[in-house]
Protein backbone atom coordinates (compact mmCIF):
# COMPACT_ATOMS: atom_id res chain seq x y z
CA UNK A 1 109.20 73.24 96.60
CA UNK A 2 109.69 69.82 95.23
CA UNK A 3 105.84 68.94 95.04
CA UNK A 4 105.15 71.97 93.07
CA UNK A 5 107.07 70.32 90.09
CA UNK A 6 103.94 70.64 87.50
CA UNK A 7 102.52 73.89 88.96
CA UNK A 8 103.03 77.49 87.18
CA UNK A 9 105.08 78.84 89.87
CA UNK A 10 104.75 82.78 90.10
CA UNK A 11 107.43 84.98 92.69
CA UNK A 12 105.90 88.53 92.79
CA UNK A 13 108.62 91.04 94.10
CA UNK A 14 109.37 94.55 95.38
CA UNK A 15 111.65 96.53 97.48
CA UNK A 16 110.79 95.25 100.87
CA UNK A 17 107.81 92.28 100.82
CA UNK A 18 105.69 94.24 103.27
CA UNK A 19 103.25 96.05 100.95
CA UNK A 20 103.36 95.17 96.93
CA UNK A 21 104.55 92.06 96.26
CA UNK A 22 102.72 90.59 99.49
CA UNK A 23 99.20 92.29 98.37
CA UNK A 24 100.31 90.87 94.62
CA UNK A 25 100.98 87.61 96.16
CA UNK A 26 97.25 87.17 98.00
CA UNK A 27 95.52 88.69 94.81
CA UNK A 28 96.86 86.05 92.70
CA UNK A 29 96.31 83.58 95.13
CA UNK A 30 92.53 85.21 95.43
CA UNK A 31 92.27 85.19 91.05
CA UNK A 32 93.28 81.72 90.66
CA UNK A 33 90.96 80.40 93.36
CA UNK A 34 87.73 82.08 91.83
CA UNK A 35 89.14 80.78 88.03
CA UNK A 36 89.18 77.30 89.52
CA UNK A 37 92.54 76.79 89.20
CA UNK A 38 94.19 76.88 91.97
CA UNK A 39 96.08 73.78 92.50
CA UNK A 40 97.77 74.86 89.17
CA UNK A 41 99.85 77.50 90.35
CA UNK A 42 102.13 77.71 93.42
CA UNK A 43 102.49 81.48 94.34
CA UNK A 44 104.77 83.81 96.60
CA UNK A 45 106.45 86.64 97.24
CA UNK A 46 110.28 88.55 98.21
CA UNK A 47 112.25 91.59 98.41
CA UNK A 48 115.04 93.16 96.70
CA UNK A 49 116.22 94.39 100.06
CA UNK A 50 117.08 93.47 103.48
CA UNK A 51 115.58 96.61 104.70
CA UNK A 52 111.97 95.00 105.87
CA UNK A 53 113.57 90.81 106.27
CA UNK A 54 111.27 89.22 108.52
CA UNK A 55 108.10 91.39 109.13
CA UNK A 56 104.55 91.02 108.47
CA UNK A 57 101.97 92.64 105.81
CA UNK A 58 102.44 96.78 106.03
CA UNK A 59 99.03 97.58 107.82
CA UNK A 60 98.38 99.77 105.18
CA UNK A 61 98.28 97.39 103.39
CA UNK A 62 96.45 94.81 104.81
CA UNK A 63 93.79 97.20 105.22
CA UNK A 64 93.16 97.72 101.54
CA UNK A 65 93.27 93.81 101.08
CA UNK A 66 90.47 93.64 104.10
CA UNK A 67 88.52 96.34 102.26
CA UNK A 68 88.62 94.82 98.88
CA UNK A 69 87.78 90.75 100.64
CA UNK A 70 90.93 89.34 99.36
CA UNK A 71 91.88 86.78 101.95
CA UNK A 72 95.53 86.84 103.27
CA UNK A 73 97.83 85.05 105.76
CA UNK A 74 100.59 85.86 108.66
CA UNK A 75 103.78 85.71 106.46
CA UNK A 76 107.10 87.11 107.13
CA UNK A 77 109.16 88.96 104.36
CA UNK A 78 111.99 87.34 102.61
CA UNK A 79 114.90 88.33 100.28
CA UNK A 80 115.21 86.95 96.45
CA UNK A 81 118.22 85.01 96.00
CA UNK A 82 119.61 83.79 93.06
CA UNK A 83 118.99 80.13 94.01
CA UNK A 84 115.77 81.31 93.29
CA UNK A 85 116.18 81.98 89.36
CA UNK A 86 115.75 78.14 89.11
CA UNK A 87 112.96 77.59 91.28
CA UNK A 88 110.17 80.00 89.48
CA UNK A 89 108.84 79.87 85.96
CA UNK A 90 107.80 83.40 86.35
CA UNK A 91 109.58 86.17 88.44
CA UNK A 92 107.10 89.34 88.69
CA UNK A 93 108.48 92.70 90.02
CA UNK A 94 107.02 96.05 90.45
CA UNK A 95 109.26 99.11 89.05
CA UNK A 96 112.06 99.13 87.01
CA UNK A 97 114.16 99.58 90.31
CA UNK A 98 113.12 95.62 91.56
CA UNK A 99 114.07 94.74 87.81
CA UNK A 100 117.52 96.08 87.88
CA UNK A 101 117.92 94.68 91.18
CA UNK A 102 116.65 91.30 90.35
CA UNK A 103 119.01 90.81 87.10
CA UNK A 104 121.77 92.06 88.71
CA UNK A 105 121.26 89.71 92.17
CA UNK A 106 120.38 86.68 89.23
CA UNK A 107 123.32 88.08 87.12
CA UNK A 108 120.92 88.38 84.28
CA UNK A 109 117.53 86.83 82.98
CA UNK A 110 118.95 83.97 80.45
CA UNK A 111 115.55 82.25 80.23
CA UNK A 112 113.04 85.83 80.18
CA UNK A 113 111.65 84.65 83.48
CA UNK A 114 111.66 88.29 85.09
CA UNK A 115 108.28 90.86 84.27
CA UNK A 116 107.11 93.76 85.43
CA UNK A 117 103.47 93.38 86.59
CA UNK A 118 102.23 96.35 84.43
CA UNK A 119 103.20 95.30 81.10
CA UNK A 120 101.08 92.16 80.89
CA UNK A 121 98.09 94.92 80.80
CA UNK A 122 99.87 96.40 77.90
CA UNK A 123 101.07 99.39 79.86
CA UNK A 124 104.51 99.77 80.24
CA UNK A 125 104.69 101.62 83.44
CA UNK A 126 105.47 100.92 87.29
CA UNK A 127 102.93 99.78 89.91
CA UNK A 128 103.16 103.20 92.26
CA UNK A 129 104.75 102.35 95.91
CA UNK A 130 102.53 103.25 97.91
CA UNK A 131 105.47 103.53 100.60
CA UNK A 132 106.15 106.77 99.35
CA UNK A 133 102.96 107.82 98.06
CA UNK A 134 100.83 106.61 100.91
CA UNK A 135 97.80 106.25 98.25
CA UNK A 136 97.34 102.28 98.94
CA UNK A 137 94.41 102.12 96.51
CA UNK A 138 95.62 103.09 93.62
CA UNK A 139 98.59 100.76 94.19
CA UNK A 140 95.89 97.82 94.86
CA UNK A 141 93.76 98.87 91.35
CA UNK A 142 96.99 98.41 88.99
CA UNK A 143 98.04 95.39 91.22
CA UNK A 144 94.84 93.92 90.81
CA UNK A 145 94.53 94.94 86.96
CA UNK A 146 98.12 93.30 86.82
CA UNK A 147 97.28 90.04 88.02
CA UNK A 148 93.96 89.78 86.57
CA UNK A 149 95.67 90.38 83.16
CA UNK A 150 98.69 87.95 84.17
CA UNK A 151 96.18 85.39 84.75
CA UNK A 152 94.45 86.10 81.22
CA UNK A 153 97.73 85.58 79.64
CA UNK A 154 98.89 82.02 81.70
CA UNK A 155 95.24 80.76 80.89
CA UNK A 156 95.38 81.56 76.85
């Protein structure tokens, strides 16, 4: 990551990188493009968990990117590690679960790096896993909503 040294550099995260964070991830990616600024940002995603290490895009998921033209990628899913505290300016997580998880694997948040997606529209609440709920849209409307208001709030 050592040419991304001026970029705003944005890890989304959830339980297992195969459905939230990932769709989070190409959303952004999708955002910044259509602002114009996207050789200002450097953007990715992780888990919390081992559970998923390795696989692709849930197809669920990649459906509801397909359906909504976001472009995505082949990408495997990866686990957070604390090396990683010092390598993001801004560490963006889904429920208060990935929170917990991520301060405890980063042994806290010293500089305020760690977010959850929801409360940069002013709602404190969780993005719904759609894992459990099986209702993809909805989790790809509050995503979206998310990153279009994380966006606002980098660019003011």
């Amino acid at each position: 990551m050592g040419e991304c040294v001026n970029l705003i550099k944005i890890l989304f995260v959830c339980h297992g990188n195969i459905c939230r964070s990932p769709m989070a991830e190409f959303i952004m990616k999708y955002l910044v493009k259509e602002s114009g600024n996207e050789e200002k940002f450097f953007i990715e995603s992780a888990a919390t968990t081992n559970d998923e290490i390795g696989n692709d895009i849930y197809p669920n998921a990649k459906s509801e990117l397909k359906k909504n033209s976001i472009p995505f990628e082949r990408r495997q899913a990866r686990k957070i590690k604390r090396s990683d505290y010092s390598k993001w300016d801004y560490i963006i997580c889904m429920d208060n679960e990935n929170l917990d998880d991520i301060l405890y694997i980063m042994g806290g948040d010293e500089d305020n790096k760690v977010k959850l997606l929801l409360d940069f529209t002013g709602e404190h609440k969780e993005v719904s896993d759609p894992w459990y709920t099986r209702n993809f849209a909805l989790a790809y409307s509050e995503i979206y909503r998310g990153c279009k208001a994380l966006l606002k709030h980098l660019e003011s």
